[in-house]
Each structure stands twice: as C-alpha cells, then as structure tokens.
N, C-alpha and C. Protein backbone atom coordinates (compact mmCIF):
# COMPACT_ATOMS: atom_id res chain seq x y z
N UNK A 1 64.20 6.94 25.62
CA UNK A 1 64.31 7.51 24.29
C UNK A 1 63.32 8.66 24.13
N UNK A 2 63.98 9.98 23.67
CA UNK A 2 62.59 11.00 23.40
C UNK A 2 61.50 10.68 22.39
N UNK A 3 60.53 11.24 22.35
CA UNK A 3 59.16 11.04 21.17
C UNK A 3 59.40 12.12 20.66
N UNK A 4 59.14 12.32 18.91
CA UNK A 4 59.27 13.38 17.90
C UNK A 4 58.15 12.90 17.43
N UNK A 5 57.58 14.03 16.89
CA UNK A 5 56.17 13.93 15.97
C UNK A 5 56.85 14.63 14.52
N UNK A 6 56.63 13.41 13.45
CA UNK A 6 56.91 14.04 12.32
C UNK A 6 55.61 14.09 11.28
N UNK A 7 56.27 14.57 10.24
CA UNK A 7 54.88 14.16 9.22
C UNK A 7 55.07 12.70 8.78
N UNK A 8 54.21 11.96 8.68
CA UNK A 8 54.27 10.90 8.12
C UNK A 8 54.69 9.84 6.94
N UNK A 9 55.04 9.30 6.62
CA UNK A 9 56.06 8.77 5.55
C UNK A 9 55.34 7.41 4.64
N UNK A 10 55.86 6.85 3.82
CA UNK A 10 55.13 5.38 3.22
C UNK A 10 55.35 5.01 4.32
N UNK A 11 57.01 4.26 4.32
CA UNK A 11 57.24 3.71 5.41
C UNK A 11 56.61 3.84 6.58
N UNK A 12 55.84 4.60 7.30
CA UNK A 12 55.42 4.52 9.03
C UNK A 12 53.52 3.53 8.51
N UNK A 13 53.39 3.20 7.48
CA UNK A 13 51.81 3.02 6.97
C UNK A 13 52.20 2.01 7.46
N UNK A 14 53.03 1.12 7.87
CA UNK A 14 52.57 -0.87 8.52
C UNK A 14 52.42 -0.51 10.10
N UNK A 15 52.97 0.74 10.29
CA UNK A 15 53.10 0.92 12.05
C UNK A 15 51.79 2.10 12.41
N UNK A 16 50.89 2.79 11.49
CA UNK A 16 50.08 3.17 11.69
C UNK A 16 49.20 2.47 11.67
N UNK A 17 49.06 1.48 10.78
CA UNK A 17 47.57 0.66 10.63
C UNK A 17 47.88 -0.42 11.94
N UNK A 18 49.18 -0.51 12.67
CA UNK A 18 49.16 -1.27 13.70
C UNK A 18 48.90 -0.86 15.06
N UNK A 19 49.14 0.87 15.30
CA UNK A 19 48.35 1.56 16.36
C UNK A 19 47.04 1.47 15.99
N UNK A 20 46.47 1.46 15.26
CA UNK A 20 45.13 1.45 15.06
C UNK A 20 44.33 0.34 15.10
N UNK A 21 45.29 -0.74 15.07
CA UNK A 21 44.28 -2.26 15.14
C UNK A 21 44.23 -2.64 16.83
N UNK A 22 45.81 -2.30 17.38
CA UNK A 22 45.84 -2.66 18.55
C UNK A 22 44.55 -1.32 19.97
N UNK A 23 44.85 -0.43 18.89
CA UNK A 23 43.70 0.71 19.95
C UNK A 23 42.45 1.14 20.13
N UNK A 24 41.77 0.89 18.61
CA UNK A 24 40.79 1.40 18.12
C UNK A 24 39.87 0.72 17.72
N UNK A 25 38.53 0.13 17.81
CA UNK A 25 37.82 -1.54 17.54
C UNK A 25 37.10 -0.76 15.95
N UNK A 26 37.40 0.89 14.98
CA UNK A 26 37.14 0.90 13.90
C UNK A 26 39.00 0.84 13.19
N UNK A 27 38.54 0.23 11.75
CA UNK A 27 40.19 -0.14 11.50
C UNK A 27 39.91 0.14 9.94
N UNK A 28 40.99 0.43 9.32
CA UNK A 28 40.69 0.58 7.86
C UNK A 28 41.88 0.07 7.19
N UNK A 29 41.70 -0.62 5.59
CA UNK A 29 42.55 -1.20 4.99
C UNK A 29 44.35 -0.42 4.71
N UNK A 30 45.20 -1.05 4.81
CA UNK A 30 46.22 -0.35 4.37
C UNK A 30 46.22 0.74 2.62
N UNK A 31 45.18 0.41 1.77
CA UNK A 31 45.02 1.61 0.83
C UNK A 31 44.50 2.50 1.24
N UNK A 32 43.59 2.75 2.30
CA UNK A 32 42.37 3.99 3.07
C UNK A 32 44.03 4.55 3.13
N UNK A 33 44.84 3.83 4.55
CA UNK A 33 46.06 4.83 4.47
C UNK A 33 46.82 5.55 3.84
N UNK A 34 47.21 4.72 2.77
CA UNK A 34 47.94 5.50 1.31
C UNK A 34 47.41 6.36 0.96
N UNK A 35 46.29 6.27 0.78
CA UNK A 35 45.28 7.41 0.22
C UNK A 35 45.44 8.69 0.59
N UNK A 36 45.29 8.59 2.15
CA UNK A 36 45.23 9.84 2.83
C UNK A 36 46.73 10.24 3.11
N UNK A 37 47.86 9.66 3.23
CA UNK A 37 48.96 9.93 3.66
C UNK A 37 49.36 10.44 1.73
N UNK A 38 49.03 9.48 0.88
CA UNK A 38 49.13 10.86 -0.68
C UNK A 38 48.15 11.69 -0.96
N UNK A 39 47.27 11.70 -0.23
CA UNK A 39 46.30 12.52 -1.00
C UNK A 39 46.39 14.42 0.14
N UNK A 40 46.80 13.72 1.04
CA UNK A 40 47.48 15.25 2.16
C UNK A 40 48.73 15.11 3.42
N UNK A 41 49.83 14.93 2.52
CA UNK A 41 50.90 14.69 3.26
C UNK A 41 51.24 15.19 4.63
N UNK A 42 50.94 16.89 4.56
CA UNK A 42 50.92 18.09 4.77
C UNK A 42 50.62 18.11 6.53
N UNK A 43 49.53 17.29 6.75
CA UNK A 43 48.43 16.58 7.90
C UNK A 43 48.67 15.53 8.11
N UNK A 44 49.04 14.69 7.98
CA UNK A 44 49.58 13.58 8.80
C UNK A 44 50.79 12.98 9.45
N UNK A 45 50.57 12.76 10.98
CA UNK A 45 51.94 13.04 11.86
C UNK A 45 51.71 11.45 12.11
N UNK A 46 52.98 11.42 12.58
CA UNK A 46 53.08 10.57 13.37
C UNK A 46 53.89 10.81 14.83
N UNK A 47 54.06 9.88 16.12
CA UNK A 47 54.94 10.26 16.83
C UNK A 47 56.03 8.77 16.77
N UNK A 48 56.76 9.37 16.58
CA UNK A 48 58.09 8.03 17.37
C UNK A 48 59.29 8.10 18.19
N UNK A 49 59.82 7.26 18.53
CA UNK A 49 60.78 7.65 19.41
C UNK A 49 61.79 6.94 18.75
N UNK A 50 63.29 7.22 18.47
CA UNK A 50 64.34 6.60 17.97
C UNK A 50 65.38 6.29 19.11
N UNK A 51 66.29 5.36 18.34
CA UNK A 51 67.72 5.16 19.02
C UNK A 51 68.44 5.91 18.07
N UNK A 52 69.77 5.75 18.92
CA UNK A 52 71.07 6.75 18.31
C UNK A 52 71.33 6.84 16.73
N UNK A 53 70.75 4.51 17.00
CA UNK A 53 71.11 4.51 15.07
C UNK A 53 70.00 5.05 14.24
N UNK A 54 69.33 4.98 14.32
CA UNK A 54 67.81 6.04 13.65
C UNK A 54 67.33 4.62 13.09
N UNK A 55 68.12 3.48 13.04
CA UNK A 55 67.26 2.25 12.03
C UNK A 55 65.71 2.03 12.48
N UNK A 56 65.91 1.90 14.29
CA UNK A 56 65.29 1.03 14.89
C UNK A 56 64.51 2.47 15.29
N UNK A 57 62.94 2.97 14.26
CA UNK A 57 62.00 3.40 15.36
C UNK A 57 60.46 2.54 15.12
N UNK A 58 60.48 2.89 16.88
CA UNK A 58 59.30 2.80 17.28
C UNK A 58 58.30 3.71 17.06
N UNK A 59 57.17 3.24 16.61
CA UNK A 59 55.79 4.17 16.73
C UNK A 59 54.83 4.12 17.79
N UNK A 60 54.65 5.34 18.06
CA UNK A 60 53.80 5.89 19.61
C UNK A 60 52.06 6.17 19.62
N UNK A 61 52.23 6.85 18.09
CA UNK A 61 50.74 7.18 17.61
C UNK A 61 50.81 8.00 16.76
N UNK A 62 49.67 8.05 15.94
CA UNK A 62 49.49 8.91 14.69
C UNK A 62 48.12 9.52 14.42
N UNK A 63 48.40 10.20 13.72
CA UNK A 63 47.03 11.03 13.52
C UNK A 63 46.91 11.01 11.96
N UNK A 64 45.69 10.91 11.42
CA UNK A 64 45.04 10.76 9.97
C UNK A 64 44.06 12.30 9.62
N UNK A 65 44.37 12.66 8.71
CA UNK A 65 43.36 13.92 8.49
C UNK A 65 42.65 14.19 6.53
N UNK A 66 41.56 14.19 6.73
CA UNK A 66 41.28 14.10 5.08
C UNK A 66 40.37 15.74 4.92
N UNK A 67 40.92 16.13 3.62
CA UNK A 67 39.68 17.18 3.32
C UNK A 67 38.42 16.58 3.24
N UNK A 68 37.49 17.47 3.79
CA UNK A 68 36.25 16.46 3.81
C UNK A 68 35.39 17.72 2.63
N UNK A 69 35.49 17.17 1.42
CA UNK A 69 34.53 17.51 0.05
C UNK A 69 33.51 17.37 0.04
N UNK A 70 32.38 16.65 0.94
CA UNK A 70 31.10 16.19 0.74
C UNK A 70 30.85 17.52 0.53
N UNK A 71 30.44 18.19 -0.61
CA UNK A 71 29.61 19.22 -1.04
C UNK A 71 27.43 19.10 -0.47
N UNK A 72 27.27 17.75 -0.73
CA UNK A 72 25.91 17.58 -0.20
C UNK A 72 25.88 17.46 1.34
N UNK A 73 26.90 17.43 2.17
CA UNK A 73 26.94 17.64 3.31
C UNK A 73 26.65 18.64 4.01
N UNK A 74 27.88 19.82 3.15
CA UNK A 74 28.19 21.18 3.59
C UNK A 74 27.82 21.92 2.10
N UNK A 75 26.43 22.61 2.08
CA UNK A 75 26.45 23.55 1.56
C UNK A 75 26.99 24.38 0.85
N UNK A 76 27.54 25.05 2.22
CA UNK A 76 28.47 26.23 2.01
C UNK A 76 30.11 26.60 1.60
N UNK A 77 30.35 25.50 1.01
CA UNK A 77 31.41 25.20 0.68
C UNK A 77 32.59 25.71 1.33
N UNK A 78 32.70 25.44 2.81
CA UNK A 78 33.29 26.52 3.42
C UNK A 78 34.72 25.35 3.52
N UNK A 79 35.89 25.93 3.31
CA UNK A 79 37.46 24.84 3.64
C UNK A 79 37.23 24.46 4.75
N UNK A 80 37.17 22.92 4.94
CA UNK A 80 37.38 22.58 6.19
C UNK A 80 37.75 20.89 5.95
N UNK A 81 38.07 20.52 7.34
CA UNK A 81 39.16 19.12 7.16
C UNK A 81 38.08 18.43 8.47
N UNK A 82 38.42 16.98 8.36
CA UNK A 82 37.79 15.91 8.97
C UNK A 82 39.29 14.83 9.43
N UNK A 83 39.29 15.07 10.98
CA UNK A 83 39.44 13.62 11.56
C UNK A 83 39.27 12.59 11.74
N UNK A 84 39.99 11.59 11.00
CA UNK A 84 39.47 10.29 10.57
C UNK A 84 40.25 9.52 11.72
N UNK A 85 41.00 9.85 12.14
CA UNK A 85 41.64 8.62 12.76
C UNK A 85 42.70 9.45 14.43
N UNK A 86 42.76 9.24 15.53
CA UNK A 86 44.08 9.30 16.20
C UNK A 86 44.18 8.41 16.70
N UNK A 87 45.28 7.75 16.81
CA UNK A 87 45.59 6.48 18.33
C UNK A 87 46.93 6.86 18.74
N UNK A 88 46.98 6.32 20.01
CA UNK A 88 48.09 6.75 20.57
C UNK A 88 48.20 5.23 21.14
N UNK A 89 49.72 4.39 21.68
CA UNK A 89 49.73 3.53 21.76
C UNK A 89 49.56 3.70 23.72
N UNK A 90 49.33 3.00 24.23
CA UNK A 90 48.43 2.99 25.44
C UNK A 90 49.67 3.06 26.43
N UNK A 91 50.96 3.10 26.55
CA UNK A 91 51.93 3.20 27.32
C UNK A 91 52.48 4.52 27.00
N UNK A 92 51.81 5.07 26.27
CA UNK A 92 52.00 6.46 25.79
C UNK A 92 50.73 7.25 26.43
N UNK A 93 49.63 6.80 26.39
CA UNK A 93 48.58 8.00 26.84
C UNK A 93 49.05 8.43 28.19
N UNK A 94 48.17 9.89 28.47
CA UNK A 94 48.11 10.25 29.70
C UNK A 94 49.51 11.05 29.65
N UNK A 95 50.32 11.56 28.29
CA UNK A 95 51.74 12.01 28.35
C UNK A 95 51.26 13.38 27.72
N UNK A 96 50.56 13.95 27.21
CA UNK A 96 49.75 14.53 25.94
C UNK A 96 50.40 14.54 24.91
N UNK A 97 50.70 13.40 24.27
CA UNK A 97 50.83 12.81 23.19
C UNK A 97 49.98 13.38 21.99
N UNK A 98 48.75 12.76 22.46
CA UNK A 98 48.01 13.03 21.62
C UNK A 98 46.92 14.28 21.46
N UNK A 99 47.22 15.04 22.44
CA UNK A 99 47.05 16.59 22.40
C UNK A 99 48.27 17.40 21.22
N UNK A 100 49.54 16.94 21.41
CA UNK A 100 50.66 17.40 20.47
C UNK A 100 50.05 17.19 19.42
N UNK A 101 49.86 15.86 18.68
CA UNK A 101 49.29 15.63 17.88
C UNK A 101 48.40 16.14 16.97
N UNK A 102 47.06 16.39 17.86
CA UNK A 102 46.20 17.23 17.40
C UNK A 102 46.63 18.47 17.14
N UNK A 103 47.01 18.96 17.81
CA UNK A 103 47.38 20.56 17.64
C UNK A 103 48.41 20.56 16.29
N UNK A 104 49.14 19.84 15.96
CA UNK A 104 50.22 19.70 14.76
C UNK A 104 49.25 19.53 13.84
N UNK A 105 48.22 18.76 13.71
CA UNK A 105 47.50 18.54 12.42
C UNK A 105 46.61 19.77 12.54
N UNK A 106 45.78 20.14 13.02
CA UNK A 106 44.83 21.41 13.43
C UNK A 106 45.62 22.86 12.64
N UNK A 107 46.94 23.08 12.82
CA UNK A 107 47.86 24.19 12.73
C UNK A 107 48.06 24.07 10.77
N UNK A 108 48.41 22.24 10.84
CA UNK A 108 48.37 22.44 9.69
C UNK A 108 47.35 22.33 8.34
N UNK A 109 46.12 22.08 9.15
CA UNK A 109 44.89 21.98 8.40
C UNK A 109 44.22 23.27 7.95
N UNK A 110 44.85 24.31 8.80
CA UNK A 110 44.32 25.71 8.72
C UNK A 110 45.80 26.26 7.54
N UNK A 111 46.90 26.29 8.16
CA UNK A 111 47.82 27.10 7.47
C UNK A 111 47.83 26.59 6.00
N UNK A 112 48.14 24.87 5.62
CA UNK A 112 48.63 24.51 4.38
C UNK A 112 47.07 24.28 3.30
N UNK A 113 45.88 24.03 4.09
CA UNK A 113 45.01 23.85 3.18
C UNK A 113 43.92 25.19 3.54
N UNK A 114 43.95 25.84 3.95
CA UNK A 114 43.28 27.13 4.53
C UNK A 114 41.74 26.64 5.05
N UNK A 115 41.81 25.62 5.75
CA UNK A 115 41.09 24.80 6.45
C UNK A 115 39.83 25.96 7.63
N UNK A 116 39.00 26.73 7.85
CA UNK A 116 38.17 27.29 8.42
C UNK A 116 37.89 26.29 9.73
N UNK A 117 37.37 25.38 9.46
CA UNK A 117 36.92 24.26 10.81
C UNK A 117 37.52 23.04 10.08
N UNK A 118 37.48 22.20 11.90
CA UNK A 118 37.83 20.84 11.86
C UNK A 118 36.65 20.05 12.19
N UNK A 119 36.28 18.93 11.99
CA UNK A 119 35.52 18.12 12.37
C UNK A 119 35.86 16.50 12.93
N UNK A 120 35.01 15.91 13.40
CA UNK A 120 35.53 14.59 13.98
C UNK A 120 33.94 14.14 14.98
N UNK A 121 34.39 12.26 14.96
CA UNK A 121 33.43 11.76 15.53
C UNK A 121 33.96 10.95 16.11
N UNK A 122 33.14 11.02 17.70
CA UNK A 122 34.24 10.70 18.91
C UNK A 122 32.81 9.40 19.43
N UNK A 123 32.90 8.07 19.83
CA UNK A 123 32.51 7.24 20.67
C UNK A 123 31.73 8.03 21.72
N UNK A 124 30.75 7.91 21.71
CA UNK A 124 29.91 8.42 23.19
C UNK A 124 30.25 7.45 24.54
N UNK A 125 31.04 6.66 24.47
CA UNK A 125 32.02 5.52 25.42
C UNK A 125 33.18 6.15 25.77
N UNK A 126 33.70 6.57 24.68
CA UNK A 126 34.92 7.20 25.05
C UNK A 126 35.13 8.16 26.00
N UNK A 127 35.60 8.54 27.03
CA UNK A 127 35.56 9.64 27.56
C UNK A 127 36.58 10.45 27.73
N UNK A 128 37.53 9.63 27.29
CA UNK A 128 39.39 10.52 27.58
C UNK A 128 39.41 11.14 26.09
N UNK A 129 39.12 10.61 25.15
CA UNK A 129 38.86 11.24 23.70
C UNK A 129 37.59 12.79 23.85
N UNK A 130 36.33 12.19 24.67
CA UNK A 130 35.87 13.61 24.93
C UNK A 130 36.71 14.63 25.52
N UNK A 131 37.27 14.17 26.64
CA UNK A 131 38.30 15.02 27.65
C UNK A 131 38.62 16.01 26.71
N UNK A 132 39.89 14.92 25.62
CA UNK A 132 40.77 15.82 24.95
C UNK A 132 39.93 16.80 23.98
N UNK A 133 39.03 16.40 23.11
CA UNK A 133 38.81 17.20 22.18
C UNK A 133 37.51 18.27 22.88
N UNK A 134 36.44 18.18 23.84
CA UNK A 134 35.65 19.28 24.14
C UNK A 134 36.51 19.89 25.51
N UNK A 135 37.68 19.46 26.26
CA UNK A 135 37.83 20.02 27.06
C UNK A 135 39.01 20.71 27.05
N UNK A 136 40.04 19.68 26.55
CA UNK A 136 41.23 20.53 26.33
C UNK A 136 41.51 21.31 25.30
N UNK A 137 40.64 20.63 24.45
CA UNK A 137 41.01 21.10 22.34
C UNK A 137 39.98 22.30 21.97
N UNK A 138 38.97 22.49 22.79
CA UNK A 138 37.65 23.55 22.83
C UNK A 138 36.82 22.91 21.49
N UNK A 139 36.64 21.91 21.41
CA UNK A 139 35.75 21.24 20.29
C UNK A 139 34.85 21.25 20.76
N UNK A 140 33.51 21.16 19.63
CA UNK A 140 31.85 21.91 20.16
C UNK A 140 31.14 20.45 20.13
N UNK A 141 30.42 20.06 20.70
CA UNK A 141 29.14 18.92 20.26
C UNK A 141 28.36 19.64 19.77
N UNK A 142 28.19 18.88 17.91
CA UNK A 142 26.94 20.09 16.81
C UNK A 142 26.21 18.91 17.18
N UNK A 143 25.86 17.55 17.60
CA UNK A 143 25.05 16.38 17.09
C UNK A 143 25.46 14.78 18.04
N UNK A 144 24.87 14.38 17.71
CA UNK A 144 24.65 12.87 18.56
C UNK A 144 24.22 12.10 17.18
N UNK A 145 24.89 10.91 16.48
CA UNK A 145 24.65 10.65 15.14
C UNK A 145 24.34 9.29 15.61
N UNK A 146 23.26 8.80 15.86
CA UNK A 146 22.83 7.69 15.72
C UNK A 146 23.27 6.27 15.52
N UNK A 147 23.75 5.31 16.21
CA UNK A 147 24.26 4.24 15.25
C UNK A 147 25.63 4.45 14.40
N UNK A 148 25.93 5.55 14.48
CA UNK A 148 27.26 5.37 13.76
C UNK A 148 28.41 4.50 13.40
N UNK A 149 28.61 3.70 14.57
CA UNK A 149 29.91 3.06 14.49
C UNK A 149 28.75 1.63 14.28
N UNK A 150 29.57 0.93 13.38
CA UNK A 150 29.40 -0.28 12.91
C UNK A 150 28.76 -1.62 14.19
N UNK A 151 29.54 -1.28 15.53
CA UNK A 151 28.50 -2.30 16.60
C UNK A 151 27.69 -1.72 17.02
N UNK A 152 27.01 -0.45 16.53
CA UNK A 152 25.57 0.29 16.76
C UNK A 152 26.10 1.27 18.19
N UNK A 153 27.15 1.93 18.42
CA UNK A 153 27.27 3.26 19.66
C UNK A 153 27.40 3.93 18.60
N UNK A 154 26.12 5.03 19.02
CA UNK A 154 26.06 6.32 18.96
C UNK A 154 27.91 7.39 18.89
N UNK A 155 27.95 8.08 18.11
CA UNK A 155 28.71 9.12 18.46
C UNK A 155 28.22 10.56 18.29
N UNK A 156 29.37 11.45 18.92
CA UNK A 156 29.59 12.58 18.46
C UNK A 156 29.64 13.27 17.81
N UNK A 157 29.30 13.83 17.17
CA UNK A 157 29.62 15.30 16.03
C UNK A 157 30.17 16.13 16.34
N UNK A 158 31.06 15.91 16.63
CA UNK A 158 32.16 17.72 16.77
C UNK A 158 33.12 18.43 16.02
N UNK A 159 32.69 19.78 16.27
CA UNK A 159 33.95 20.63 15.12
C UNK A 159 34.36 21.77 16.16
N UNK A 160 35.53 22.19 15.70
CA UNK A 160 36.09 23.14 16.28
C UNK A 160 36.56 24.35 15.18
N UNK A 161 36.23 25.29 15.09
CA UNK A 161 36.77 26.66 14.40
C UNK A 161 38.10 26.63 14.27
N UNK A 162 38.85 27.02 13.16
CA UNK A 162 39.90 27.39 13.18
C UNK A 162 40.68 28.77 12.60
N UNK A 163 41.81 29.35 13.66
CA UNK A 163 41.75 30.62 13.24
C UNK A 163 43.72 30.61 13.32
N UNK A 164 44.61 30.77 12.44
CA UNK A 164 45.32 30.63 12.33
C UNK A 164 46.34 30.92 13.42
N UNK A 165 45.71 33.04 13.38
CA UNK A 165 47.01 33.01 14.49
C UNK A 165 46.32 32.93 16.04
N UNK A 166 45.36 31.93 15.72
CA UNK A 166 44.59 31.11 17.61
C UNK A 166 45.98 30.31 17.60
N UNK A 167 46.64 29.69 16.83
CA UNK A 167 46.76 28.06 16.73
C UNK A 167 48.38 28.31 16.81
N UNK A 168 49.01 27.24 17.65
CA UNK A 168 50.58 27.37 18.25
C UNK A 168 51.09 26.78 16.95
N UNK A 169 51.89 27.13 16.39
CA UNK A 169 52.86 25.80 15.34
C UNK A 169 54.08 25.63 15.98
N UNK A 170 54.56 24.42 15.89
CA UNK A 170 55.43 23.73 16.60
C UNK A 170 57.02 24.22 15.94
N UNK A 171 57.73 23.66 16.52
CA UNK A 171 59.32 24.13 15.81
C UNK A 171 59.17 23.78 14.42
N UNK A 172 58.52 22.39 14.12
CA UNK A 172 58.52 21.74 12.90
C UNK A 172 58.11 22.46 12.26
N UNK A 173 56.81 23.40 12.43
CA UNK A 173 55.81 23.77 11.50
C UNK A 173 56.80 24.89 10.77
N UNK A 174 57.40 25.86 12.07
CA UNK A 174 58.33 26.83 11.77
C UNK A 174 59.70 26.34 10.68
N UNK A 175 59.63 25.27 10.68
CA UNK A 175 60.69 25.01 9.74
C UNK A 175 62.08 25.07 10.38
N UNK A 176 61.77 25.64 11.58
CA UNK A 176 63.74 26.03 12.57
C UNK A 176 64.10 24.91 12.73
N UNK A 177 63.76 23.69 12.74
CA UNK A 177 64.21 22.00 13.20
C UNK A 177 63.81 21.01 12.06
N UNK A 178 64.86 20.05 11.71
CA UNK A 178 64.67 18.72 11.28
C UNK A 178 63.56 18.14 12.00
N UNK A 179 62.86 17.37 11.03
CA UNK A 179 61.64 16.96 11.66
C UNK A 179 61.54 15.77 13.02
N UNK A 180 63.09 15.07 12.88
CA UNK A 180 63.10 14.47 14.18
C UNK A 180 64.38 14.83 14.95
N UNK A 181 64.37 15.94 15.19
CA UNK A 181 65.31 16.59 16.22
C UNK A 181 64.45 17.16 17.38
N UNK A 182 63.40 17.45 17.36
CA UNK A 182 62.82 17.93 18.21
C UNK A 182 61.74 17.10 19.63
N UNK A 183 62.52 16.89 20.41
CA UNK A 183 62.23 16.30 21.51
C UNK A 183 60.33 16.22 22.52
N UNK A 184 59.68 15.34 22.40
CA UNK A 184 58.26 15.58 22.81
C UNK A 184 58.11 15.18 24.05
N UNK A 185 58.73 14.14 24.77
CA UNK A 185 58.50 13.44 26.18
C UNK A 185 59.55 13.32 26.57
C-alpha cells in the first residue's frame, strides 16, 4: 500500500497519541493533541497508507508543531515555531518518512504562519533523530539543556532558519493534488 502525508484530522488524534506511546518514552495527554491539531491545523501531518476502500487507514507517523509565544524566552519577538513531537512507526523508519515529514511542516511553518526559525529538542541518546535534523535537515546545536527530559538525559537545543523560497513544498502544499492522492513510499 503507498504512504501519503496529509494534514492531520480529529479523527487521526487516537492513532497519533498511539505512534507516540509505542515510539517515544515522552507522551502527552490526548487534549495536548487537540490543542495543537486546533490551535494550527496548517502544521500538522500525518503519514498513512490506505486500501482501495479508504475505510481501513493505517498510521505510519506524525508530526506535531506549536507556535512557540514564550515572549520571556525570545526577546525579540521574532515568528518562529517549535517541534514538539515526530514519531514514525519503526517498520517505517529508515524510508525517509520522517524527513518528508519534516520538510512538510518546516514549508508550512514558514509559508502559512511566516515562521523565521524552527526549533526542537532532540535526546542526546538519540542519534538517528540527530542524523536527521543536524545532518540531513541542516539544524544548528544553540545548547545542551540540562536534565531536560523527565528521566534526567540531557538534550539538545536546536533551530534551523527558515527561508521560504530555501524550502521544497510538496504537491500538497501546491494545492495540484488531493491530499491523499499523492504517493510517498
């Protein structure tokens, strides 16, 4: 069956919070989801793969993206968006799944909210998550944040610049395709 990355729906919120329990050891309540899937539609994908009848899909992985407002954070009040969440389901990695992914939310964090930089905090354990975001994605290490994650590992601080016409938009973004007509794997 092919994988399509769409924007995200109510409906895909029981199959997102379930890539995320089965992938990820941080997890957040099914309202964190609602929140962010109403509060910026715009940015959040998911991938799935369907059958002929469209009843029966499966979810592959999704990506979560929030404006990040902390004004006492950032100064400079400059537009920019925060990665809260990707998982990809583990018979899926290693496809760039979750490179598509990123790049779909990234494209649309800049175009629909005029987003300047992205940010995100990656496991200092992780290393296929470094891969993707400082090697393939050109994301910067600003910081090493102490204790971050709740069983005490250290993470990452990284952001990446964003510059509109840097950034590929997909058929979807272009609007030329239904959002699940377009074939990923």
């Amino acid at each position: 069956m092919p994988v399509t990355i769409r924007r995200a729906r109510i409906g895909d919120l029981q199959g997102m919070q379930n890539a995320n329990l089965h992938n990820l050891p941080e997890n957040y309540t099914m309202k964190y989801y609602l929140y962010h899937l109403l509060s910026w539609p715009e940015a959040s994908f998911v991938a799935v793969s369907t059958d002929d009848m469209e009843e029966n899909v499966e979810q592959k992985g999704d990506i979560q993206y929030m404006a990040d407002d902390d004004t006492d954070a950032d100064a400079d009040k400059t537009p920019h968006g925060h990665i809260t969440s990707l998982s990809v389901m583990r018979s899926y990695r290693r496809t760039g799944l979750a490179e598509k992914l990123m790049r779909e939310c990234l494209y649309a964090i800049c175009e629909s909210f005029g987003g300047e930089y992205v940010s995100l905090h990656v496991r200092e354990s992780n290393r296929a998550a470094l891969h993707l975001y400082r090697d393939t994605l050109e994301f910067t290490v600003l910081s090493v944040e102490k204790g971050y994650y709740q069983d005490g590992e250290d993470a990452y601080y990284m952001r990446k610049d964003l510059k509109l016409d840097e950034l590929v938009p997909s058929k979807f973004q272009k609007g030329q395709v239904d959002d699940l007509q377009t074939p990923l794997v």
